[in-house]
C-alpha atoms as a PDB file:
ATOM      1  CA  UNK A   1       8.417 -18.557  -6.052  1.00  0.00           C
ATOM      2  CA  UNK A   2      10.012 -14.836  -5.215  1.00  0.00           C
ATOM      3  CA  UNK A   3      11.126 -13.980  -1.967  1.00  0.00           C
ATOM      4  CA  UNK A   4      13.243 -11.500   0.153  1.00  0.00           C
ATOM      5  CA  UNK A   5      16.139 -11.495   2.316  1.00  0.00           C
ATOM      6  CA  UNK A   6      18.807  -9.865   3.538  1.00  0.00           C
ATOM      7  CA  UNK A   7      21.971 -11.078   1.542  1.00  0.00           C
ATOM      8  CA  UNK A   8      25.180 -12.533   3.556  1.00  0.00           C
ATOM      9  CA  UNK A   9      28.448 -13.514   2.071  1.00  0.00           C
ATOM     10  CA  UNK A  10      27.171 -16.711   0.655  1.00  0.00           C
ATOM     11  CA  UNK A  11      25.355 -15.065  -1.715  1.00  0.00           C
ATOM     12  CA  UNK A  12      28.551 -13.098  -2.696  1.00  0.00           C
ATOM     13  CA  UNK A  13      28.822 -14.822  -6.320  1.00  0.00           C
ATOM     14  CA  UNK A  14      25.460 -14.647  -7.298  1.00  0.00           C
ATOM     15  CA  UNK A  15      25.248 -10.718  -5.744  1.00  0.00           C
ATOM     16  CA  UNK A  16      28.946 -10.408  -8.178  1.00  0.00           C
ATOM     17  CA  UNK A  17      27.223 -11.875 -11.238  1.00  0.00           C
ATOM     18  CA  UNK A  18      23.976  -9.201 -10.909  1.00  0.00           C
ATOM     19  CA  UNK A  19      26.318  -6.265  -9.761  1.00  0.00           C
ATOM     20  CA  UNK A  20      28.222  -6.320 -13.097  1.00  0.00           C
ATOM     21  CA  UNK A  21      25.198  -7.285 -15.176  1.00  0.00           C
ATOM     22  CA  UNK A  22      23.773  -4.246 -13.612  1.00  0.00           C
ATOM     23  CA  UNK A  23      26.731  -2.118 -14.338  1.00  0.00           C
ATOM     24  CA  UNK A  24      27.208  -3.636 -17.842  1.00  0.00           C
ATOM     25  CA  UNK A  25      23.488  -3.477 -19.340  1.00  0.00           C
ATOM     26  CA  UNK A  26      22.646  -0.149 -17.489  1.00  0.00           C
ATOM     27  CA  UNK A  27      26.137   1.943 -17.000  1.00  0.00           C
ATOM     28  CA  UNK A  28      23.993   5.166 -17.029  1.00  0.00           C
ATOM     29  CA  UNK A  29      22.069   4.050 -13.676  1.00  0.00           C
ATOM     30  CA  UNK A  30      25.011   3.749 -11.365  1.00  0.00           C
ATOM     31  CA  UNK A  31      28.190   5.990 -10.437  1.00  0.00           C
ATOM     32  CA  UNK A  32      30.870   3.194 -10.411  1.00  0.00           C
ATOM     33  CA  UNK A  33      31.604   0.773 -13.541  1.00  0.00           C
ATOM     34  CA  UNK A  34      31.666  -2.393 -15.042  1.00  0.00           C
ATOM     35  CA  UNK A  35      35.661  -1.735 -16.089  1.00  0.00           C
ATOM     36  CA  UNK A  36      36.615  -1.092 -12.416  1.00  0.00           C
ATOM     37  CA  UNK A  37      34.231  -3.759 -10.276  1.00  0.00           C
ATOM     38  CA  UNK A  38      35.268  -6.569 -12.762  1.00  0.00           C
ATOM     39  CA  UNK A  39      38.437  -6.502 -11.126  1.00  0.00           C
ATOM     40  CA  UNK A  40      37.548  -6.748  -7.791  1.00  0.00           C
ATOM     41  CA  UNK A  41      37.721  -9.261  -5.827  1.00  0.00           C
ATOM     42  CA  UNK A  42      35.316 -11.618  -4.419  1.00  0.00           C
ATOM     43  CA  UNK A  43      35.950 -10.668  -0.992  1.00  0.00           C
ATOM     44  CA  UNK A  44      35.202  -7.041  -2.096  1.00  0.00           C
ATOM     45  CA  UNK A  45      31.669  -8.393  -2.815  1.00  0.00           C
ATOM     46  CA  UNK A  46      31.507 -10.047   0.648  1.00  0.00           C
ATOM     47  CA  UNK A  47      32.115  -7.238   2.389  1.00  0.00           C
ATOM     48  CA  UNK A  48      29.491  -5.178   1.401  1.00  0.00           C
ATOM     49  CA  UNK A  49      27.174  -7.942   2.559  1.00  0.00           C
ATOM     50  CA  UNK A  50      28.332  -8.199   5.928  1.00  0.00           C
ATOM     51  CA  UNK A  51      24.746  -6.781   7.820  1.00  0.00           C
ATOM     52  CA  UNK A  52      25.320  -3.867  10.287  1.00  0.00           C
ATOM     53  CA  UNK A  53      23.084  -0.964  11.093  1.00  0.00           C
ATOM     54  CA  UNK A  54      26.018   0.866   8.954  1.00  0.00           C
ATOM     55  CA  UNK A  55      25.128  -1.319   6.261  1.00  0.00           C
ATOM     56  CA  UNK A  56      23.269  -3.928   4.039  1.00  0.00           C
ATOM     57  CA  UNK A  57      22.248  -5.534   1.013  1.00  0.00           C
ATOM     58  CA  UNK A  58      18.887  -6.925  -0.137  1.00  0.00           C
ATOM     59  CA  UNK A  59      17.875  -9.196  -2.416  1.00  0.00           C
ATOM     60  CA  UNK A  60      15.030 -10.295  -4.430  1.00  0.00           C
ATOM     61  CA  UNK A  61      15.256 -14.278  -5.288  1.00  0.00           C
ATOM     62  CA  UNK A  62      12.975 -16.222  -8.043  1.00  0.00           C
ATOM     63  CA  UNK A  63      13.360 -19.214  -6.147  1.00  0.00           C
ATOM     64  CA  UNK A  64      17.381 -19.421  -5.464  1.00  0.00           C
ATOM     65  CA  UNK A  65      18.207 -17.033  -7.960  1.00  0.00           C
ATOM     66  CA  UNK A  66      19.435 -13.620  -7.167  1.00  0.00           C
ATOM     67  CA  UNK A  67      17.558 -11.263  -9.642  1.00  0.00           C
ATOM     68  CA  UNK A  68      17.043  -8.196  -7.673  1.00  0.00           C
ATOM     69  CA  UNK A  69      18.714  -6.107  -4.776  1.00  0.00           C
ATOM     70  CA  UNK A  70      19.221  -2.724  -3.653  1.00  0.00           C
ATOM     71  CA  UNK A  71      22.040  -1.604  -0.598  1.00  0.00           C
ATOM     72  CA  UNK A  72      21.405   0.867   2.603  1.00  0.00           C
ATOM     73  CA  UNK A  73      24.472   3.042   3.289  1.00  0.00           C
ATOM     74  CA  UNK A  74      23.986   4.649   6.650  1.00  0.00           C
ATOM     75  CA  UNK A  75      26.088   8.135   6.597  1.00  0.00           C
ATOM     76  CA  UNK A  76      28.924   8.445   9.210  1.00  0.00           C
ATOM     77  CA  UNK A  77      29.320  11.239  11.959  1.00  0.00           C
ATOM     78  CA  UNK A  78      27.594  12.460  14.694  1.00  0.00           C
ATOM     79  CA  UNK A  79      25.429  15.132  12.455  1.00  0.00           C
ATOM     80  CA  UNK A  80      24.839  13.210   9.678  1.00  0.00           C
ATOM     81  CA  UNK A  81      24.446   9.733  10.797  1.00  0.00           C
ATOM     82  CA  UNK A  82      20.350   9.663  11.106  1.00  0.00           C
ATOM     83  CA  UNK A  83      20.464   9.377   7.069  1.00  0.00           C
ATOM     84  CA  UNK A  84      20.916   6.610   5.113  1.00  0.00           C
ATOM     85  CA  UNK A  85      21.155   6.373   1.258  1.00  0.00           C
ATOM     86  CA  UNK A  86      18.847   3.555  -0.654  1.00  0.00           C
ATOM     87  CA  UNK A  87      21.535   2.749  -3.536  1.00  0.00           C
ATOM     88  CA  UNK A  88      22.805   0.322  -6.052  1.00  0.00           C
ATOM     89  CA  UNK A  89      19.383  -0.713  -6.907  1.00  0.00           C
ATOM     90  CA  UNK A  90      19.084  -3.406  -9.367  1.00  0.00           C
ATOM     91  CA  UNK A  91      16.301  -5.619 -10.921  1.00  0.00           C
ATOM     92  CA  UNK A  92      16.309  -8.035 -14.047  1.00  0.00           C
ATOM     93  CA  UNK A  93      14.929  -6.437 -17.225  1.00  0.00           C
ATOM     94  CA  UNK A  94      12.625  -9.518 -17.364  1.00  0.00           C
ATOM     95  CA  UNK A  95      11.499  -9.022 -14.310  1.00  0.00           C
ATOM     96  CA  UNK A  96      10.600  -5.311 -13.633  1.00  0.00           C
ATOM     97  CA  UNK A  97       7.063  -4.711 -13.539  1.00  0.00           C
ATOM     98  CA  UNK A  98       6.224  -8.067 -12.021  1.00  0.00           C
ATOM     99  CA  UNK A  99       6.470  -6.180  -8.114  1.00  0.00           C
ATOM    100  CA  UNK A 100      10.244  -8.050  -7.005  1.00  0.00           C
ATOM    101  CA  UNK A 101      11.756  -4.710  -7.019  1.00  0.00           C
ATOM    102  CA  UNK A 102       8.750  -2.590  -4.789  1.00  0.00           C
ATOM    103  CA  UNK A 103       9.038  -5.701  -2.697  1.00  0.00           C
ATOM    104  CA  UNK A 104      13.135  -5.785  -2.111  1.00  0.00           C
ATOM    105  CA  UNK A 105      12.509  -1.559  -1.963  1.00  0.00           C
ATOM    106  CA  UNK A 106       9.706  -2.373   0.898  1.00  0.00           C
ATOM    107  CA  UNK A 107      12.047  -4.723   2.973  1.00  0.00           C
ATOM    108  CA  UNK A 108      14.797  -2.082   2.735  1.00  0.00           C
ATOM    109  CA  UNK A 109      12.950   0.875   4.291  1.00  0.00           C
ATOM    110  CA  UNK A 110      11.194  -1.274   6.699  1.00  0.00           C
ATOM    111  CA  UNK A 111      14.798  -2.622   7.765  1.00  0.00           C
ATOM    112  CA  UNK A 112      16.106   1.070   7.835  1.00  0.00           C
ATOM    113  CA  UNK A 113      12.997   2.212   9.585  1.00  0.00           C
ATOM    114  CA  UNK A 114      14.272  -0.406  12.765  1.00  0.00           C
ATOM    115  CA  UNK A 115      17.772   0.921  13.102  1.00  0.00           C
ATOM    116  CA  UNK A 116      18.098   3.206  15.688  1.00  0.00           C
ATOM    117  CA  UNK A 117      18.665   6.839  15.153  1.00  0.00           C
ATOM    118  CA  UNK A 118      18.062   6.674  11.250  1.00  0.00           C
ATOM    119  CA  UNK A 119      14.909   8.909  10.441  1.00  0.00           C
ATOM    120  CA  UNK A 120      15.614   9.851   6.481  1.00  0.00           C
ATOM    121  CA  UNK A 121      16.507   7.716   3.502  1.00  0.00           C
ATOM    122  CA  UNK A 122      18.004   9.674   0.399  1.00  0.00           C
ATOM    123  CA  UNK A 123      18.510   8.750  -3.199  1.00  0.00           C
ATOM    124  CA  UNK A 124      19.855   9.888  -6.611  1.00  0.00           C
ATOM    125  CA  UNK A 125      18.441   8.802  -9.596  1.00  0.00           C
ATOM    126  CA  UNK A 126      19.331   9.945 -13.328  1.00  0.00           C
ATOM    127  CA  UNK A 127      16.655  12.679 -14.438  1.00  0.00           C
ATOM    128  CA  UNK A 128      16.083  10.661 -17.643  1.00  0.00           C
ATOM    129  CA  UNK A 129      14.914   7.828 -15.665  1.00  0.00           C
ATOM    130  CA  UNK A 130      11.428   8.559 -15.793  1.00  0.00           C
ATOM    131  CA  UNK A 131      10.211   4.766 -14.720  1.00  0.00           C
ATOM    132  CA  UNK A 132      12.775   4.818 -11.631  1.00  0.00           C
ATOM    133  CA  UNK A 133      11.671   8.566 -10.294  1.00  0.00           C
ATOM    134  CA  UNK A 134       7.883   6.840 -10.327  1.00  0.00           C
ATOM    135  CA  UNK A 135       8.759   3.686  -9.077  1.00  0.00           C
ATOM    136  CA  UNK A 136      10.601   5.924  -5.940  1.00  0.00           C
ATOM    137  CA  UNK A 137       7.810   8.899  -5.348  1.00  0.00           C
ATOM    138  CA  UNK A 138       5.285   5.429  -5.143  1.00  0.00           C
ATOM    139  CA  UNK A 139       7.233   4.959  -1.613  1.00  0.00           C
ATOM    140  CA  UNK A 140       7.134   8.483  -0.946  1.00  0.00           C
ATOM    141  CA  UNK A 141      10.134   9.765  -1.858  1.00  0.00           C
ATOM    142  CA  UNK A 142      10.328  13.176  -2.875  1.00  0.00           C
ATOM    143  CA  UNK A 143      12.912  15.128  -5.330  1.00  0.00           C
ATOM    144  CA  UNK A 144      14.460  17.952  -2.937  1.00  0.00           C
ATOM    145  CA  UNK A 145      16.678  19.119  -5.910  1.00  0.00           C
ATOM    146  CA  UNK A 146      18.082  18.547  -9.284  1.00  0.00           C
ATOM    147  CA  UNK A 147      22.230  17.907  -9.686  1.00  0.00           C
ATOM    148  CA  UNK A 148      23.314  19.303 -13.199  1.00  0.00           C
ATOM    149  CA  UNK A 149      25.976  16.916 -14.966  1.00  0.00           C
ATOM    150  CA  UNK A 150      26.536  14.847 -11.728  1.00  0.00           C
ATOM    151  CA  UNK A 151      27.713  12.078 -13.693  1.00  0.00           C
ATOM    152  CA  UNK A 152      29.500  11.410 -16.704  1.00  0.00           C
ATOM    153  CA  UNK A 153      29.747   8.673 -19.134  1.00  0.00           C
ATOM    154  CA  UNK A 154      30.797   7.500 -23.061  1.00  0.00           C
ATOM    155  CA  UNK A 155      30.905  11.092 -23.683  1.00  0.00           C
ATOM    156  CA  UNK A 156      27.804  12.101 -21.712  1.00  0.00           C
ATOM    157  CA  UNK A 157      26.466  13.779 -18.839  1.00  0.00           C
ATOM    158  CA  UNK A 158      23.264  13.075 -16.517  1.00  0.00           C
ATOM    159  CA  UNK A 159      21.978  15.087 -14.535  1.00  0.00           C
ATOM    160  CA  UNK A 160      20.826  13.524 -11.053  1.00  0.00           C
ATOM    161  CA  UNK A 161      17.561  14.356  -8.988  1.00  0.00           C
ATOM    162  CA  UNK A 162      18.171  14.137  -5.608  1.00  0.00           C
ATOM    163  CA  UNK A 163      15.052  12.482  -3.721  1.00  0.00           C
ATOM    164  CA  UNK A 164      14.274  11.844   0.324  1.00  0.00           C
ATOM    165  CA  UNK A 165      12.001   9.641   2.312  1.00  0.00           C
ATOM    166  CA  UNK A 166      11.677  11.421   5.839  1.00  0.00           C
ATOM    167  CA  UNK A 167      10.381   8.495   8.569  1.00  0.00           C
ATOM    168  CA  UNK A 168       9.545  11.504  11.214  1.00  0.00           C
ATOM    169  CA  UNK A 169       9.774  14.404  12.089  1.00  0.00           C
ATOM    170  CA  UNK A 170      13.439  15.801  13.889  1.00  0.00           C
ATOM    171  CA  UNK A 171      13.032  14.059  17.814  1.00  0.00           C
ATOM    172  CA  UNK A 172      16.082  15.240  19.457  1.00  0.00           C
END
């Protein structure tokens, strides 16, 4: 049976595990790397899934198993702090398709949606990523602009389109 949850620190291993298969089996699809989170510790892991309105991981589960999650970064500072970034998205190859991922996507906008103050959720995802960009604009997300050679890796750059999902409209 799938579900979704909010992660906490004792899912900190299994989160580990699926961070650096994520970062191994699809280096292109994130900024940071398998090389440098391999040697970070296991409290490093917890503490990104300690739940604030600043922050928070979820996670898609095929019964107990971790096999999909994606974190909400909330920006910092009084002008910016009514944005959050959707990031470090990560699902299976075995089981994309089969709806974990819009599901653990849903929960995080819905969560987002309840914090107060937060109105926009942004994104980047690599131009050649056609599946991902669909997958995204099927929650409404749109691309607001296009980031030449915003990352680079084994000798290669990727270029980045920059995508928003805007909750309302500005309510000062």
């Amino acid at each position: 049976m799938m579900n979704v949850r909010l992660l906490d620190i004792d899912d900190a291993e299994q989160y580990r595990a699926l961070r650096l298969k994520g970062l191994k089996t699809d280096p292109g699809a994130f900024g940071s790397t398998y090389e440098l989170e391999s040697t970070l510790q296991i409290e490093n892991f917890e503490g990104r899934l300690k739940y604030s309105d600043e922050q928070f991981v979820v996670g898609g589960f095929d019964e107990d198993r971790l096999i999909c999650v994606a974190s909400f970064i909330r920006r910092s500072g009084p002008k910016s702090n009514h944005k959050g970034n959707l990031q470090a998205m990560y699902c299976e190859e075995e089981y994309r398709g089969k709806g974990i991922a819009r599901d653990v996507v849903t929960y995080l906008i819905d969560k987002a949606r309840e914090i107060q103050g937060v109105d926009q959720l942004s994104l980047a995802v690599v131009t050649e990523n056609i599946r991902a960009k669909a997958f995204y604009e099927a929650f409404g997300f749109e691309i607001y602009g296009t980031e030449p050679r915003a990352m680079f890796n084994d000798g290669k750059y990727y270029d980045e389109h920059k995508m928003i999902l805007q909750f309302s409209s500005c309510n000062p």
